[in-house]
PDB file of N, CA and C in Angstrom:
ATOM      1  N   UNK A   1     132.643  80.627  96.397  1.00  0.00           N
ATOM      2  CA  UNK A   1     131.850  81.290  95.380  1.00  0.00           C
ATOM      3  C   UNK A   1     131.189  82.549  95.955  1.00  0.00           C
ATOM      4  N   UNK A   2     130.548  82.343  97.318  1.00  0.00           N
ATOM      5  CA  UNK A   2     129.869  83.750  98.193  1.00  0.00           C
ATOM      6  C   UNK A   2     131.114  84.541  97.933  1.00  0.00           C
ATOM      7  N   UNK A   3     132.261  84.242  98.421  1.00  0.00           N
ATOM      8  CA  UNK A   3     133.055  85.337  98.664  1.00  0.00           C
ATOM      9  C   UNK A   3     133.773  86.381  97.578  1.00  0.00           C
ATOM     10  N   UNK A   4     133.682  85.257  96.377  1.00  0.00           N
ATOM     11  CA  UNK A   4     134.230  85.640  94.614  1.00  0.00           C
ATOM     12  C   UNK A   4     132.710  86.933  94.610  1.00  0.00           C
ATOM     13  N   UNK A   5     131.058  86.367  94.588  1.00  0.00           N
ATOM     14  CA  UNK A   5     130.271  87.015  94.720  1.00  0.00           C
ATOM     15  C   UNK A   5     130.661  88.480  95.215  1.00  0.00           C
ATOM     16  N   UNK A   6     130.489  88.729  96.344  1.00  0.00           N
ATOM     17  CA  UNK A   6     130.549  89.874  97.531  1.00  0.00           C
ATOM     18  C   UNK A   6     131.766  90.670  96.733  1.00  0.00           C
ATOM     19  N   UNK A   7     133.080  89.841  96.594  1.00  0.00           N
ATOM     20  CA  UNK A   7     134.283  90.732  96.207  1.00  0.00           C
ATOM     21  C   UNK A   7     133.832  91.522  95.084  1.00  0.00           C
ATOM     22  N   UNK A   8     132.817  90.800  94.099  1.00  0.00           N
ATOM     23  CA  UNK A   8     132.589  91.672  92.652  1.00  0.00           C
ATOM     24  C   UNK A   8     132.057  92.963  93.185  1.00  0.00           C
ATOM     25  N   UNK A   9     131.004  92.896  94.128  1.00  0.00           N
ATOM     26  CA  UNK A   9     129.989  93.568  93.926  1.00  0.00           C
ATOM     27  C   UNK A   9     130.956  94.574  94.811  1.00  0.00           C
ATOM     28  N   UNK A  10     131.496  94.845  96.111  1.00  0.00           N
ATOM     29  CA  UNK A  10     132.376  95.892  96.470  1.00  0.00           C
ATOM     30  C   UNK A  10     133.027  96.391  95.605  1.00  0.00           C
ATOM     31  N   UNK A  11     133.371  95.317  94.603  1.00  0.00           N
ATOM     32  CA  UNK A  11     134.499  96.460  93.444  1.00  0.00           C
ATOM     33  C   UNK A  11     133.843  97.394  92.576  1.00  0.00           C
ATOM     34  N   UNK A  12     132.019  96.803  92.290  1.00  0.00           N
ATOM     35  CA  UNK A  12     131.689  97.544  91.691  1.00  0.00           C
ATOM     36  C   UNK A  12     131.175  98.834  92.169  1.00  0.00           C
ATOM     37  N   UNK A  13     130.665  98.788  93.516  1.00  0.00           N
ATOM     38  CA  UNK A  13     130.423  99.536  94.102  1.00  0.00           C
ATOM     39  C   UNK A  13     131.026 101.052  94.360  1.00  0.00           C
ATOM     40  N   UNK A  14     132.967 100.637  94.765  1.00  0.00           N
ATOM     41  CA  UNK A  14     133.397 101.184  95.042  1.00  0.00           C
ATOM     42  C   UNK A  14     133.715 101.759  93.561  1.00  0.00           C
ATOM     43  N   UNK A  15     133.892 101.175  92.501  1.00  0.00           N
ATOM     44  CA  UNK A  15     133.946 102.346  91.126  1.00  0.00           C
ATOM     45  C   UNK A  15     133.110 102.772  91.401  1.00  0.00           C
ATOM     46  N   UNK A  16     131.837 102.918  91.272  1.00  0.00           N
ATOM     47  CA  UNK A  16     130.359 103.504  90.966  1.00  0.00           C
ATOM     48  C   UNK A  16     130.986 104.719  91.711  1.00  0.00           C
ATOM     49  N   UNK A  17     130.757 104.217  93.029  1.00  0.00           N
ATOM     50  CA  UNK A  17     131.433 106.067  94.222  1.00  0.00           C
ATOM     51  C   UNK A  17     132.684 106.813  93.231  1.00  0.00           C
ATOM     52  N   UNK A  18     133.757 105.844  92.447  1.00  0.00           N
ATOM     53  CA  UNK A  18     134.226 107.136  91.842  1.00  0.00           C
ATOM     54  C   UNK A  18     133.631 107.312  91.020  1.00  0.00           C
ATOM     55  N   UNK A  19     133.149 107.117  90.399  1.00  0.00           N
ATOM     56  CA  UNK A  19     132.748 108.070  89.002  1.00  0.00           C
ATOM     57  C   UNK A  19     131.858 108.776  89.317  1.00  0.00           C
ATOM     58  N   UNK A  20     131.091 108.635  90.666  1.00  0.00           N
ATOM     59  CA  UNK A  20     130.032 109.843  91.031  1.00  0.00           C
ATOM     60  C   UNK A  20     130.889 111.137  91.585  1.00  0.00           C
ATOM     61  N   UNK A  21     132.217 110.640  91.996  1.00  0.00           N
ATOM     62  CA  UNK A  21     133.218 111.658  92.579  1.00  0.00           C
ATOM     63  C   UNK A  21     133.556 112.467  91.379  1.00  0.00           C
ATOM     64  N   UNK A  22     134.102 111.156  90.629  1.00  0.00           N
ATOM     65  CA  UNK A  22     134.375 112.180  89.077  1.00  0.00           C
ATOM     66  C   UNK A  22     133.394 113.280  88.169  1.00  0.00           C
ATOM     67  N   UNK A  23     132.375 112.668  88.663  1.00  0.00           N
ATOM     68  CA  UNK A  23     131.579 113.764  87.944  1.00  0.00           C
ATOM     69  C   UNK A  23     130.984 114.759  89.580  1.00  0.00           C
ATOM     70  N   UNK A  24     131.216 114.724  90.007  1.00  0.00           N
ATOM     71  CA  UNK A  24     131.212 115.460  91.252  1.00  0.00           C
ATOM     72  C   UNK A  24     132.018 116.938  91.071  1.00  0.00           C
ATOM     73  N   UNK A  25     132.941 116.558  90.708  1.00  0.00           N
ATOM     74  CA  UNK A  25     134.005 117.597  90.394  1.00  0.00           C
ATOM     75  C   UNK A  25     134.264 118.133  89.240  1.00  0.00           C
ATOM     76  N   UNK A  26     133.892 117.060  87.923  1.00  0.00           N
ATOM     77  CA  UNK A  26     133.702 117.421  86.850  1.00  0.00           C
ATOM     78  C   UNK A  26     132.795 118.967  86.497  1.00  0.00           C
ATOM     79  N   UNK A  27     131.336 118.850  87.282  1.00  0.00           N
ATOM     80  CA  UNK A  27     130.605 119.128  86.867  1.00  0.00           C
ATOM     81  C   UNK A  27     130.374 120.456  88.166  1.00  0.00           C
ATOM     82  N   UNK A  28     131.398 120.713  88.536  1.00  0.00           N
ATOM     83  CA  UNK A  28     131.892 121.824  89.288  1.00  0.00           C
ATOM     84  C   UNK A  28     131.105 121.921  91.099  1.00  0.00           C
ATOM     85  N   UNK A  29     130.371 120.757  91.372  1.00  0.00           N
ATOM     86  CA  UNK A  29     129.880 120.488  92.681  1.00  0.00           C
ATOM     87  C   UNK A  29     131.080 121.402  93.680  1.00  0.00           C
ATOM     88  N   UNK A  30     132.140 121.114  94.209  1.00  0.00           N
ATOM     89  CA  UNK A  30     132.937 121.179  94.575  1.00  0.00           C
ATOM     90  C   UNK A  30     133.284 122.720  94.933  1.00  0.00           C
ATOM     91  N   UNK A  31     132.912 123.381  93.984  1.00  0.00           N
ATOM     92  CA  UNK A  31     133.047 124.922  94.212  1.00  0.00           C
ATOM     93  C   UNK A  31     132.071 125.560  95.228  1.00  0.00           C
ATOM     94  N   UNK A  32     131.020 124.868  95.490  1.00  0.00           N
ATOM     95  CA  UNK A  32     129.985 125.216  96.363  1.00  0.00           C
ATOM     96  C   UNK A  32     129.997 123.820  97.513  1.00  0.00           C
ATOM     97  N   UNK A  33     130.292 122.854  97.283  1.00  0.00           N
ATOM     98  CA  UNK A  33     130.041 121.496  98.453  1.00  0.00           C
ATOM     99  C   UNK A  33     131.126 121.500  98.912  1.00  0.00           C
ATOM    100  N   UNK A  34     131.843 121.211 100.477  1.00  0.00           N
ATOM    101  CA  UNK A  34     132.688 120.629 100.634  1.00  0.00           C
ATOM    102  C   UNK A  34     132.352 118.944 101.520  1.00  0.00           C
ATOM    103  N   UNK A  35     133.137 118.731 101.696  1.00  0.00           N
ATOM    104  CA  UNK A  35     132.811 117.306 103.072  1.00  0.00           C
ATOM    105  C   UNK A  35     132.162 117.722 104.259  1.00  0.00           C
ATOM    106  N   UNK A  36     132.691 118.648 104.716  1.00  0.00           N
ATOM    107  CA  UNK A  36     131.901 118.465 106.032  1.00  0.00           C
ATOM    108  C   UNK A  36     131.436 120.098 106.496  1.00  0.00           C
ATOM    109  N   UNK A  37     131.649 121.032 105.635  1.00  0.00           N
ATOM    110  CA  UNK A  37     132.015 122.198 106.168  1.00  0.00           C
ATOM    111  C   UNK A  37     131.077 122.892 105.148  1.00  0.00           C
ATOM    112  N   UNK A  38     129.468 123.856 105.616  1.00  0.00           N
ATOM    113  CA  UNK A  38     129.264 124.396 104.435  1.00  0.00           C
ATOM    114  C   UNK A  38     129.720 126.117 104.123  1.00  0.00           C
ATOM    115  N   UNK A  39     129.259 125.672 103.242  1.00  0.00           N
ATOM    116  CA  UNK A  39     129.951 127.462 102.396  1.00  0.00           C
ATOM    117  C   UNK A  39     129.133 127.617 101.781  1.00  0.00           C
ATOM    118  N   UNK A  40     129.281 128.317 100.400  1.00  0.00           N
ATOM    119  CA  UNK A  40     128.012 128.606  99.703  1.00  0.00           C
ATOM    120  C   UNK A  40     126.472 127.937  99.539  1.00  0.00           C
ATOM    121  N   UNK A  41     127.134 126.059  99.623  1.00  0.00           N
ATOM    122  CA  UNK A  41     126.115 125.120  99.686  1.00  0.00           C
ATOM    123  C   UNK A  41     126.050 124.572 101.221  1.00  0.00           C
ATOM    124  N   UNK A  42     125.455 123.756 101.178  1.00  0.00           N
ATOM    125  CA  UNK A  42     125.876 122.608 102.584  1.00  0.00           C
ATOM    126  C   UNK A  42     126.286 121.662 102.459  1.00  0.00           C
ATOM    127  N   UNK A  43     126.838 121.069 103.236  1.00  0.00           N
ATOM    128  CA  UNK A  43     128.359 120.024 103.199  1.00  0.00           C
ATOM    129  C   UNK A  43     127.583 118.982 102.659  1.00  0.00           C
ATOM    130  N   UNK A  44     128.187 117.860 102.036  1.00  0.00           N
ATOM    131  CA  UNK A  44     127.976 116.616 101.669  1.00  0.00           C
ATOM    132  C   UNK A  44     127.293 115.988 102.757  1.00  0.00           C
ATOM    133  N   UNK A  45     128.094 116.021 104.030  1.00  0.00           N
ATOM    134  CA  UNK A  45     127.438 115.817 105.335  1.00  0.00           C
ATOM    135  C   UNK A  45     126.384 115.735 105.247  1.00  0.00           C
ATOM    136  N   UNK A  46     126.312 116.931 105.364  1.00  0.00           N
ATOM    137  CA  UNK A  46     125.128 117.862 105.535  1.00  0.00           C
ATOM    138  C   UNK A  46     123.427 117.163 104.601  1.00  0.00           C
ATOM    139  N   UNK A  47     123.427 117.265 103.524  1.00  0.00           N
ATOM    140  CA  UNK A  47     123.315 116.663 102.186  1.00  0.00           C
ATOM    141  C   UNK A  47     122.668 114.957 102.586  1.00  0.00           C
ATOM    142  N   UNK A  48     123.873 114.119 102.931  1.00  0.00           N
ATOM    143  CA  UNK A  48     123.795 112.935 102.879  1.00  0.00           C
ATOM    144  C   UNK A  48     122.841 112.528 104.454  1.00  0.00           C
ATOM    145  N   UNK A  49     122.718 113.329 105.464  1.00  0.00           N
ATOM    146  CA  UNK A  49     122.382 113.208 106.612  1.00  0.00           C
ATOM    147  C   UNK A  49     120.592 113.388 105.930  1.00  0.00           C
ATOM    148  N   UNK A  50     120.676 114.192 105.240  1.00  0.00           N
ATOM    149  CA  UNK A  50     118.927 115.054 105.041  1.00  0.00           C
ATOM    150  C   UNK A  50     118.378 113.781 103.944  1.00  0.00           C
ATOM    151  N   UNK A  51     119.048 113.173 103.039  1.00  0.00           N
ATOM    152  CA  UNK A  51     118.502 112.250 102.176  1.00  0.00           C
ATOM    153  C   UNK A  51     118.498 111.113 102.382  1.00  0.00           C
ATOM    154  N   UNK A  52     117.114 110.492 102.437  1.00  0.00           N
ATOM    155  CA  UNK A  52     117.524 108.692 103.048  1.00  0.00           C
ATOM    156  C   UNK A  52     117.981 107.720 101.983  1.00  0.00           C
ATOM    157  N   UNK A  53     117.936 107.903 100.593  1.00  0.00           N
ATOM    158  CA  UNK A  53     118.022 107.066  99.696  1.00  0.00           C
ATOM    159  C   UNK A  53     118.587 107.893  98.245  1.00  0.00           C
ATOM    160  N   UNK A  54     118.976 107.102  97.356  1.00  0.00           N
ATOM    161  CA  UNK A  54     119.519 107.628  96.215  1.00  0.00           C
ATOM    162  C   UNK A  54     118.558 107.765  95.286  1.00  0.00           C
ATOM    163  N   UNK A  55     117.791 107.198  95.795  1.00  0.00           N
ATOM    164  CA  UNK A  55     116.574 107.613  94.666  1.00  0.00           C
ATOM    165  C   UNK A  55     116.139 108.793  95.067  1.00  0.00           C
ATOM    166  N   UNK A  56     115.826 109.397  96.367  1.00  0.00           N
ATOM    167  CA  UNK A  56     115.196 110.564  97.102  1.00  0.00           C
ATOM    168  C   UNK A  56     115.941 111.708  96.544  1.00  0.00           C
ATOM    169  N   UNK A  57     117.392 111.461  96.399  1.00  0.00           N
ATOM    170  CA  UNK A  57     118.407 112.642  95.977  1.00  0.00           C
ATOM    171  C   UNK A  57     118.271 112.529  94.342  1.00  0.00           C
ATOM    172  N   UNK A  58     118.145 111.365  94.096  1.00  0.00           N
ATOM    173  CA  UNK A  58     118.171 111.692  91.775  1.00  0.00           C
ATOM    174  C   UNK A  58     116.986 112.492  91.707  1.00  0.00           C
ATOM    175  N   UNK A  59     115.702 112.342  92.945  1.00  0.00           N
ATOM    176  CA  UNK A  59     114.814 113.127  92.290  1.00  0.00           C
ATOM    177  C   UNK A  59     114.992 114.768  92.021  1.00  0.00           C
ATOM    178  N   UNK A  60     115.593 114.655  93.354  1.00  0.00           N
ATOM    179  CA  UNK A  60     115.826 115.956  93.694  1.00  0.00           C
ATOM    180  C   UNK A  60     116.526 116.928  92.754  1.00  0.00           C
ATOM    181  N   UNK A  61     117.516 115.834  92.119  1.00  0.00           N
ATOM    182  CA  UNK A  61     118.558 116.315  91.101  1.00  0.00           C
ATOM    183  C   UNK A  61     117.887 117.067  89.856  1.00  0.00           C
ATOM    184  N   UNK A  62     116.981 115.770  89.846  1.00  0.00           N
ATOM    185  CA  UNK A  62     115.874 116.005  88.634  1.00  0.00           C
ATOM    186  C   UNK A  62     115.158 116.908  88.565  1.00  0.00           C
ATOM    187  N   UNK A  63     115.016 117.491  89.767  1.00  0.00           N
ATOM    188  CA  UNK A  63     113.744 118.939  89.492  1.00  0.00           C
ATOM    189  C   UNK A  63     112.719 117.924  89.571  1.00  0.00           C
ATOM    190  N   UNK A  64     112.406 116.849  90.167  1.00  0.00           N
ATOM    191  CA  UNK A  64     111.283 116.378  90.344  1.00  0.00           C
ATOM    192  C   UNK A  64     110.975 116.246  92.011  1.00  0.00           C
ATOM    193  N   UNK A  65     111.418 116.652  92.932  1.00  0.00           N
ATOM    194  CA  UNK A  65     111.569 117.077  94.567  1.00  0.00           C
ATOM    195  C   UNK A  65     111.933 118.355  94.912  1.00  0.00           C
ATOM    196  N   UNK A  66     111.382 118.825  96.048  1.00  0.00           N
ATOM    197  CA  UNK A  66     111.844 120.202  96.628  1.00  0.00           C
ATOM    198  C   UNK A  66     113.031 119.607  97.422  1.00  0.00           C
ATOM    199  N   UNK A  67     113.831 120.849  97.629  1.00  0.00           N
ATOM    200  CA  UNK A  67     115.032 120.484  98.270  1.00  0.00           C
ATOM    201  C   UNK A  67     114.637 120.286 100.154  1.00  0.00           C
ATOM    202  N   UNK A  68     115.484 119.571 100.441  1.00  0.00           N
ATOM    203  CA  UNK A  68     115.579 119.260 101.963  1.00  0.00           C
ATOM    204  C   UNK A  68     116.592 119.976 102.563  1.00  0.00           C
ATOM    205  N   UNK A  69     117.661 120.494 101.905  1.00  0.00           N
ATOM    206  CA  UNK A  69     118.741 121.390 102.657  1.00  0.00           C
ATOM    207  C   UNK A  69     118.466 122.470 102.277  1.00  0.00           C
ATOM    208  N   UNK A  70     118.542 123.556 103.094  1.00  0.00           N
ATOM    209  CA  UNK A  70     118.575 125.278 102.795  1.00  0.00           C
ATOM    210  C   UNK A  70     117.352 125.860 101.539  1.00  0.00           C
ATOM    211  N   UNK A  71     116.590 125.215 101.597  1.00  0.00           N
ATOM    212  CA  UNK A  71     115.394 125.472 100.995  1.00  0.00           C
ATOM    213  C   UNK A  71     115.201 126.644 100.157  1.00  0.00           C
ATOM    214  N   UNK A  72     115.364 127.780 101.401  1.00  0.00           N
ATOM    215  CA  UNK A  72     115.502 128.732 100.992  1.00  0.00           C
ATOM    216  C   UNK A  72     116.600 129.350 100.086  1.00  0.00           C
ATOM    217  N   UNK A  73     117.650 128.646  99.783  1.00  0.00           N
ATOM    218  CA  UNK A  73     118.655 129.063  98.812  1.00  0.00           C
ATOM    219  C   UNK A  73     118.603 127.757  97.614  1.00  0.00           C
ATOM    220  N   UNK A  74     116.973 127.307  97.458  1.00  0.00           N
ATOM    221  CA  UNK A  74     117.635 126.646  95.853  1.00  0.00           C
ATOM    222  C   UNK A  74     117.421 127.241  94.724  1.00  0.00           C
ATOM    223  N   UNK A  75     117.109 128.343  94.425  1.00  0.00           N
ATOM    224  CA  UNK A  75     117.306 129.371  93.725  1.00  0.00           C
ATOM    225  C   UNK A  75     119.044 129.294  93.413  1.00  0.00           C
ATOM    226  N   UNK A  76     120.026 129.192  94.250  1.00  0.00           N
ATOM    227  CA  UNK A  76     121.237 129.279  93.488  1.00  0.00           C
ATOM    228  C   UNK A  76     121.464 128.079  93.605  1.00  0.00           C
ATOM    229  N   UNK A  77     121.046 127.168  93.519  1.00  0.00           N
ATOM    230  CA  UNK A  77     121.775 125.294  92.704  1.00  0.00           C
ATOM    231  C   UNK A  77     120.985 125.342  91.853  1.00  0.00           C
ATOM    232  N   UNK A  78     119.458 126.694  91.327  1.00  0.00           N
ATOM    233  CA  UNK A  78     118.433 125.933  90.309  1.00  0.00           C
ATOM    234  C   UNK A  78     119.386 126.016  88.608  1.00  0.00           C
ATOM    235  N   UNK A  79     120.517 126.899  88.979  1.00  0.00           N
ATOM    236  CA  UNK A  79     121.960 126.560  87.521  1.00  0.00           C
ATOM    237  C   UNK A  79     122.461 125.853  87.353  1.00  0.00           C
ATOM    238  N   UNK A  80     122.807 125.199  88.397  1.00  0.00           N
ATOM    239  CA  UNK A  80     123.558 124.308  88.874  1.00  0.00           C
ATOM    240  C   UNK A  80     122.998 122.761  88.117  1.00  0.00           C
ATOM    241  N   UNK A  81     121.810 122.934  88.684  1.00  0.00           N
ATOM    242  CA  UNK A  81     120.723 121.288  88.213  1.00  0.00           C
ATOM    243  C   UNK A  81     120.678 121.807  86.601  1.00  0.00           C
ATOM    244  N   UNK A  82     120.412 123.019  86.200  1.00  0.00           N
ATOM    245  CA  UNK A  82     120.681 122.764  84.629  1.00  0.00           C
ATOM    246  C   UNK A  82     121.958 122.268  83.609  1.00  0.00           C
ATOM    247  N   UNK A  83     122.619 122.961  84.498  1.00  0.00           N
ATOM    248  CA  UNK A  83     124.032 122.115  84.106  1.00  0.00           C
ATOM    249  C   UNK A  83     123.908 120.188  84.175  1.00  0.00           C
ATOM    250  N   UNK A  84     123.591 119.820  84.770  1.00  0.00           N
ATOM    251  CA  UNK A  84     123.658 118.725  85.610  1.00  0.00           C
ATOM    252  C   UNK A  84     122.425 117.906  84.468  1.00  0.00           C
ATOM    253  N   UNK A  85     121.452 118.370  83.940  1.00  0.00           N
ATOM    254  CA  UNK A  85     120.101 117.905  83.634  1.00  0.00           C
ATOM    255  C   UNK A  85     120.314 116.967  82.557  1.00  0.00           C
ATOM    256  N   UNK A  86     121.586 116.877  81.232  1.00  0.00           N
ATOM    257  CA  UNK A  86     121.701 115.820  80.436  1.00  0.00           C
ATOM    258  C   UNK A  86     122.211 114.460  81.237  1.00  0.00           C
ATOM    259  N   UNK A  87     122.649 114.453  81.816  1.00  0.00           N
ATOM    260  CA  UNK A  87     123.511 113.501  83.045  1.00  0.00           C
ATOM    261  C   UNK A  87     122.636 112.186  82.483  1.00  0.00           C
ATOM    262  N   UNK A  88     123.182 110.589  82.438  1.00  0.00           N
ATOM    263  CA  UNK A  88     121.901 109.882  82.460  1.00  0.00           C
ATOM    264  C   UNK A  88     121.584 109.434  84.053  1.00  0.00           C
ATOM    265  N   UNK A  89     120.969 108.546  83.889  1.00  0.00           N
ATOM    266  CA  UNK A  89     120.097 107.867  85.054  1.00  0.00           C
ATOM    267  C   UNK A  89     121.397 107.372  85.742  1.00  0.00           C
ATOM    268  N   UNK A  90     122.318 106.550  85.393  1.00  0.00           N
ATOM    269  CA  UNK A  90     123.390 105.713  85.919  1.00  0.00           C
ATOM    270  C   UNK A  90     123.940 106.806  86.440  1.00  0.00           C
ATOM    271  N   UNK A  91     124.509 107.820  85.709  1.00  0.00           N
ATOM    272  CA  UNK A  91     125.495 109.057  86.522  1.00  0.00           C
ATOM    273  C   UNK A  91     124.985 110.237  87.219  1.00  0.00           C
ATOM    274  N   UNK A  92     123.435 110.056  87.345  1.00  0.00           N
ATOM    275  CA  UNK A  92     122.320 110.501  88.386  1.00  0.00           C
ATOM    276  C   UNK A  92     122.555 109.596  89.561  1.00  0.00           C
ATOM    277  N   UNK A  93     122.711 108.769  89.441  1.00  0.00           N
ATOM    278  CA  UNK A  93     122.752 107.433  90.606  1.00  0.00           C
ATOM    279  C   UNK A  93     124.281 107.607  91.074  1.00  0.00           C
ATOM    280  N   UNK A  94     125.066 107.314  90.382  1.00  0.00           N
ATOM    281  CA  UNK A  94     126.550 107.669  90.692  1.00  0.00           C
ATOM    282  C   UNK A  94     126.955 108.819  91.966  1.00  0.00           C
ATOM    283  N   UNK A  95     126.420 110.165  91.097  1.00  0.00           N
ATOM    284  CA  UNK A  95     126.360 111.002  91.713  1.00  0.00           C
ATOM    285  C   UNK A  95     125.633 111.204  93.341  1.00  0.00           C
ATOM    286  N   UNK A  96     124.701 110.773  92.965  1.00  0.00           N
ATOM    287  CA  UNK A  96     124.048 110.715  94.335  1.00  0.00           C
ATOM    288  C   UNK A  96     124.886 109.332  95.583  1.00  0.00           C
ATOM    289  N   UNK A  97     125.213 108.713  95.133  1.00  0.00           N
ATOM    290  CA  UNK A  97     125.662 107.782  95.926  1.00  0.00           C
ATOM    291  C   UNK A  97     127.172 108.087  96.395  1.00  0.00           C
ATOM    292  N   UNK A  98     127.761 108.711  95.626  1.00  0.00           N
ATOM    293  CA  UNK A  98     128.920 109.430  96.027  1.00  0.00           C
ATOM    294  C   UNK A  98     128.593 110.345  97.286  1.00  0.00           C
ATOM    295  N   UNK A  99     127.861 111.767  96.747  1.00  0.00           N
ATOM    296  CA  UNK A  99     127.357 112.182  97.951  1.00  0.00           C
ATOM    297  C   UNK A  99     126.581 111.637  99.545  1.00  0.00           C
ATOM    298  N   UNK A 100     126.039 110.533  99.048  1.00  0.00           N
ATOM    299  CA  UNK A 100     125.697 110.304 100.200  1.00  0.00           C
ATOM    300  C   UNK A 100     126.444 109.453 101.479  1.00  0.00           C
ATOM    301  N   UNK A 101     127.449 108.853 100.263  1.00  0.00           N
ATOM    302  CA  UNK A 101     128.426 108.104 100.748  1.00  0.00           C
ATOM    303  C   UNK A 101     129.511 108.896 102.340  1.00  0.00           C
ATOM    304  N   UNK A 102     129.018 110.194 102.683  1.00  0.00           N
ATOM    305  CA  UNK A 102     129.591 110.887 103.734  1.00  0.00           C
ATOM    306  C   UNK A 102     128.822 111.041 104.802  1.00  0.00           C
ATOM    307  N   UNK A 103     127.942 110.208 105.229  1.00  0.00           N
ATOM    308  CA  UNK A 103     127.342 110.127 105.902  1.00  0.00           C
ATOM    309  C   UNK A 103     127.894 110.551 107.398  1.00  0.00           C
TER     310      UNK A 103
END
C-alpha cells in the first residue's frame, strides 16, 4: 500500500513539473531563461539556486517580493509578470516548481 502511495504521488508530481514546463514555454519564459546559461534573464539555475521554496518564487511572481536575481534588471520581467498575472495559484505553483526543479 506505502509503495501504491509514493508511486501516486511521483506521478503526480512529475505531471505538475510538466505543466509548469508547459506553461513555461507557453507563456514565452524561454525566450529570455535558458537551463543553465544566462542571456537576457538568468538561467533557471541560476533562479532555482537564489529561491529556497515555491512559495518564495509565486511571491515573487506575484509582484508581492523583490527579485533575488539581477535586481537591477526587473524592470524588463516587470512585462513579463503582467503577462503571467491571470495564471491561477496551481499554475503559479506549477510554474515555480518547474523552475526550481534545476537546481
Amino acid at each position: 500500500m506505502k509503495k501504491l502511495i509514493l508511486t501516486g504521488l511521483l506521478v503526480a508530481g512529475v505531471s505538475f513539473a510538466a505543466d509548469g514546463r508547459a506553461i513555461f514555454q507557453s507563456k514565452g519564459c524561454a525566450s529570455c531563461h535558458q537551463v543553465a546559461v544566462d542571456t537576457v534573464g538568468p538561467s533557471l539555475k541560476k533562479i532555482a539556486q537564489a529561491y529556497g521554496s515555491v512559495d518564495e518564487l509565486v511571491k515573487y511572481l506575484k509582484r508581492q517580493a523583490q527579485p533575488k536575481v539581477w535586481p537591477e534588471k526587473a524592470a524588463i520581467m516587470s512585462a513579463q509578470l503582467a503577462m503571467i498575472k491571470n495564471l491561477s495559484d496551481a499554475e503559479l505553483k506549477a510554474l515555480a516548481e518547474f523552475i526550481l526543479s534545476h537546481k
